[in-house]
Protein backbone atom coordinates (compact mmCIF):
# COMPACT_ATOMS: atom_id res chain seq x y z
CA UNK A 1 133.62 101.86 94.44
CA UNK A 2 133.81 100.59 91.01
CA UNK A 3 130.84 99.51 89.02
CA UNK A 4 130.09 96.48 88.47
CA UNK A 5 129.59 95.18 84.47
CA UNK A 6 126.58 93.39 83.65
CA UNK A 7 126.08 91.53 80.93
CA UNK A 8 123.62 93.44 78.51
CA UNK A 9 120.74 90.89 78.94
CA UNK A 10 121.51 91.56 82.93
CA UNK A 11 121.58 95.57 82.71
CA UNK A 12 118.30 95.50 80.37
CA UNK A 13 116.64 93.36 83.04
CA UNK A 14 118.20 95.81 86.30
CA UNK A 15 116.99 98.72 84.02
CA UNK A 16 113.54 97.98 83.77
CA UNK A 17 113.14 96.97 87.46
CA UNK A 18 113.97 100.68 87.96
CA UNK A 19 111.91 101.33 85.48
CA UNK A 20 109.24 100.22 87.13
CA UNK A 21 110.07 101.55 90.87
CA UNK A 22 110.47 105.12 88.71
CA UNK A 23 107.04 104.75 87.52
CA UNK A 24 105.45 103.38 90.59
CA UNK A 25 107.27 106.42 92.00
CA UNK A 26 106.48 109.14 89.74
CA UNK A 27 103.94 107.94 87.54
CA UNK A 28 103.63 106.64 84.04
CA UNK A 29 103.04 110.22 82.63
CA UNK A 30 106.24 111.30 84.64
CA UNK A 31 109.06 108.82 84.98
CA UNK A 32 112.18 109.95 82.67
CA UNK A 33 115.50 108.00 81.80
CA UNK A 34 116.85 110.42 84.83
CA UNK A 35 114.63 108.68 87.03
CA UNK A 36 115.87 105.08 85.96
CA UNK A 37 119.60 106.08 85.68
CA UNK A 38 119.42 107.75 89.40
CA UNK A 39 117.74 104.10 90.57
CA UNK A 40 120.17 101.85 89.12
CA UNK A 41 123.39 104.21 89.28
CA UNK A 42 124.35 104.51 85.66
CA UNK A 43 124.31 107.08 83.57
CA UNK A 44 121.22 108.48 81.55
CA UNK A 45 123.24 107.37 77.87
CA UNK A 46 123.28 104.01 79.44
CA UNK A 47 119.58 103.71 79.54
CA UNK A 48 118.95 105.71 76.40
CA UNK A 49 120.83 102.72 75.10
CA UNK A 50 118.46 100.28 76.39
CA UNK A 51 115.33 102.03 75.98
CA UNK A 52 115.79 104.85 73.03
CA UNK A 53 112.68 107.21 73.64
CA UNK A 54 111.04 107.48 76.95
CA UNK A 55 107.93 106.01 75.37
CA UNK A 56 109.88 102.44 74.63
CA UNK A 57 110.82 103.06 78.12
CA UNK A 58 106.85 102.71 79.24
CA UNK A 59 106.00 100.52 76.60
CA UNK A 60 108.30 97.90 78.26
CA UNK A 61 107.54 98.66 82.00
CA UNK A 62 104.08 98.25 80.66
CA UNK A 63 105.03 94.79 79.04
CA UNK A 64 105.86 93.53 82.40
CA UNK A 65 102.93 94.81 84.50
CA UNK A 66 100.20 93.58 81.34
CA UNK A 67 102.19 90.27 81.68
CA UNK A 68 101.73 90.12 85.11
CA UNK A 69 98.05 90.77 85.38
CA UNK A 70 97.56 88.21 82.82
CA UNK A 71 98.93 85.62 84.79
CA UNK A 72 97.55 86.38 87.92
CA UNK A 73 94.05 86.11 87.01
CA UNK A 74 94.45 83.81 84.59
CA UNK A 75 96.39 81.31 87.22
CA UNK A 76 93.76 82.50 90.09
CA UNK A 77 90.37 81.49 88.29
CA UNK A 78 91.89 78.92 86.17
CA UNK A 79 92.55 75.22 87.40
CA UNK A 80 90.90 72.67 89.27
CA UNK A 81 88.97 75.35 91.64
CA UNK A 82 85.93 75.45 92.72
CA UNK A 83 84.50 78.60 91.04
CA UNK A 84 83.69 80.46 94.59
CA UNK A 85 87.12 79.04 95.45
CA UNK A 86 88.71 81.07 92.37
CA UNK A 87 86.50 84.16 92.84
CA UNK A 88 88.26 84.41 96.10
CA UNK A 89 91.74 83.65 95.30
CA UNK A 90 92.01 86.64 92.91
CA UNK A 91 91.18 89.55 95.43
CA UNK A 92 93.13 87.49 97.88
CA UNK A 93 96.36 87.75 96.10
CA UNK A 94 95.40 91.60 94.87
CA UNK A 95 95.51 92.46 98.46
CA UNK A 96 98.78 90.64 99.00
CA UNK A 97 100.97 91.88 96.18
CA UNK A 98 99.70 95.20 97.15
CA UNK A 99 102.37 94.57 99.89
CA UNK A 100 104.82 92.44 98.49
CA UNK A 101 105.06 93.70 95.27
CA UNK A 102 103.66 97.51 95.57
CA UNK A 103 106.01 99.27 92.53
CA UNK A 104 103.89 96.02 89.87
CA UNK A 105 100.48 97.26 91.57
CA UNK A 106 101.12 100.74 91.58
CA UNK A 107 101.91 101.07 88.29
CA UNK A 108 98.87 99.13 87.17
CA UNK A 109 96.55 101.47 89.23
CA UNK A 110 98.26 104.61 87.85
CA UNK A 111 98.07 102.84 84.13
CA UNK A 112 94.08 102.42 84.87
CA UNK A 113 93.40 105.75 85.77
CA UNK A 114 95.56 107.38 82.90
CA UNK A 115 92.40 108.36 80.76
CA UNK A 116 95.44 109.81 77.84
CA UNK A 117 95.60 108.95 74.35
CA UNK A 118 99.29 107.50 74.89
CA UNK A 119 98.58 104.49 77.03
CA UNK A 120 94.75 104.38 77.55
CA UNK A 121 93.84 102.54 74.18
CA UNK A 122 96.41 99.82 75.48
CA UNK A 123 95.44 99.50 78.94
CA UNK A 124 91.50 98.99 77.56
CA UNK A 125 92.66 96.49 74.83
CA UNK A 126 94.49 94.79 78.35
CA UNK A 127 91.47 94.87 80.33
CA UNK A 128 89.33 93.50 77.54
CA UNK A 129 91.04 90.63 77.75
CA UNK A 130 91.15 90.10 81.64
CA UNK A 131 87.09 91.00 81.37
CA UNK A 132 87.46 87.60 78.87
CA UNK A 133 89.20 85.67 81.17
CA UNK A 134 87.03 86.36 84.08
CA UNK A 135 83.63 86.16 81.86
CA UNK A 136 84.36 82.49 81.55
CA UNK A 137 84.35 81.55 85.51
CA UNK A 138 80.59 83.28 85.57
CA UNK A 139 79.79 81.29 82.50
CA UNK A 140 81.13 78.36 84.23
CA UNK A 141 79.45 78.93 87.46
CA UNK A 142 76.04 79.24 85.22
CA UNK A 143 76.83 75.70 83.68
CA UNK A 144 77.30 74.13 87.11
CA UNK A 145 74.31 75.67 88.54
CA UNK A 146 76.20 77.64 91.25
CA UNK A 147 74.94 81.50 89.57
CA UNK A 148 71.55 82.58 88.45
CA UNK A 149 70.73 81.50 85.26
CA UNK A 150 69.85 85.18 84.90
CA UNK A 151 73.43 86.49 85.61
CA UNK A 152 74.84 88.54 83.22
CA UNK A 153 78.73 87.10 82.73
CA UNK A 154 80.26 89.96 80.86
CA UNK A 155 78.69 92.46 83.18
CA UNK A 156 79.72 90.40 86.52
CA UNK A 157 83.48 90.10 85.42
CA UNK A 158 83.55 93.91 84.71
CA UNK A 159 82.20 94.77 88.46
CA UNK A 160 84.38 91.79 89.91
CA UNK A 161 87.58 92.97 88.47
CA UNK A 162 86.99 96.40 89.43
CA UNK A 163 86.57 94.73 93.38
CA UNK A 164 89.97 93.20 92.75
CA UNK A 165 91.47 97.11 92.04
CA UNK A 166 89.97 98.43 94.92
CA UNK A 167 91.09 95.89 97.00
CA UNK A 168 94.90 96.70 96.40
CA UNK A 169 93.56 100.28 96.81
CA UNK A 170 92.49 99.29 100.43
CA UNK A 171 95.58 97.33 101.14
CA UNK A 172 98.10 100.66 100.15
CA UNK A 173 95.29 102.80 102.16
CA UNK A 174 96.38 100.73 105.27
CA UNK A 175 93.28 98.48 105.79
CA UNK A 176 93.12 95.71 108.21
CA UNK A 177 93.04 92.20 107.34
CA UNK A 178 89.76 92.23 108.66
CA UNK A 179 88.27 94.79 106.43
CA UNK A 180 90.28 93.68 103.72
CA UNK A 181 88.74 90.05 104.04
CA UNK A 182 84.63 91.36 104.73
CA UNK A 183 85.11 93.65 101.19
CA UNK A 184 86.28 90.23 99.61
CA UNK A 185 83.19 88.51 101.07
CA UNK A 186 80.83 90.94 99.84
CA UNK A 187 81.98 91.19 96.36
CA UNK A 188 82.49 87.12 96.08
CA UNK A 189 78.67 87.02 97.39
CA UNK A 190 78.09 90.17 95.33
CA UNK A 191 78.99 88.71 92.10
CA UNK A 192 77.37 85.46 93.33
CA UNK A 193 74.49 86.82 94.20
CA UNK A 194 74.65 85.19 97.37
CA UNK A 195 72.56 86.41 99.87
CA UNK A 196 74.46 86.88 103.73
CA UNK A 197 71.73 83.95 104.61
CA UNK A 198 73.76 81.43 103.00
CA UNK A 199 77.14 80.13 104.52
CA UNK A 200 79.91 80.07 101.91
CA UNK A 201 83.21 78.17 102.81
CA UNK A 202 85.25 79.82 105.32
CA UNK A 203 88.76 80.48 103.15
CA UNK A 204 89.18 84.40 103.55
């Protein structure tokens, strides 16, 4: 069967979807052009000619899944939401892209964990700024009167985010909905500090 010709703005975009399947597959500190070119059926020149060096290679797969975690916790605690409304949302859709789009989440789990002078400085300069984005619903949440005056924001979007990660480590460990939605509850009330004497909205 012949194979088909993409244009080069198509290839580059097939290309780093294997890209990131190869390192959701084999890891950031593992994936190779070989892996990429087996994936998308060309040969390894073809994505040497995309991505030169295998570190371009991770740079962009990187690009994409830094991108992506941007957005999604920037567009769940943003808006017109009520700030327990957007604490929830975030874990929420953690757990669900953990099953709809599991080569994006486990890339960014393998990226966290990858303590290496290649990609850690990057992935803390990343998380820096999601720790930003989330410090300003706590401060928020302060203002409104909904979180202890006490509450430390910085500290409370460093333990919240870290819920959110082991969340979509539940969800790829096989968890019920049912657990996945009481660890949700906890840390939303955790964060909170809500006590489990006071009813919070029933959107799980």
């Amino acid at each position: 069967m012949p194979r088909t010709r993409l244009q080069p703005e198509a290839r580059r975009a097939q290309l780093l979807q294997c890209a990131l399947g190869a390192l959701a597959e084999h890891g950031v500190a593992r994936a190779t052009h070989s892996h990429v070119a087996e994936r998308a059926g060309v040969s390894v020149s073809a994505v040497h000619s995309y991505f030169r060096t295998r570190e371009d290679l991770v740079s962009a797969v990187l690009d994409e899944v830094e991108a992506y975690l941007v957005d999604i916790v920037s567009t769940s605690l943003g808006g017109p939401k009520t700030v327990h409304d957007a604490l929830v949302m975030l874990p929420v859709r953690f757990a669900d892209d953990a099953r709809e789009k599991p080569d994006m989440l486990k890339v960014w789990l393998d990226w966290s964990t990858g303590v290496r002078e290649d990609v850690w400085p990057r992935y803390m300069e990343v998380l820096e700024n999601l720790h930003g984005i989330a410090q300003k619903v706590f401060a928020r949440g302060k203002r409104e009167g909904l979180l202890p005056e006490t509450l430390n924001a910085r500290a409370a979007a460093r333990i919240y985010l870290g819920g959110g990660h082991t969340v979509a480590l539940m969800q790829f460990a096989g968890a019920s909905r049912r657990e996945l939605d009481a660890l949700i509850e906890q840390l939303v009330r955790g964060v909170m500090g809500v006590g489990p004497d006071v009813v919070l909205p029933s959107d799980f």
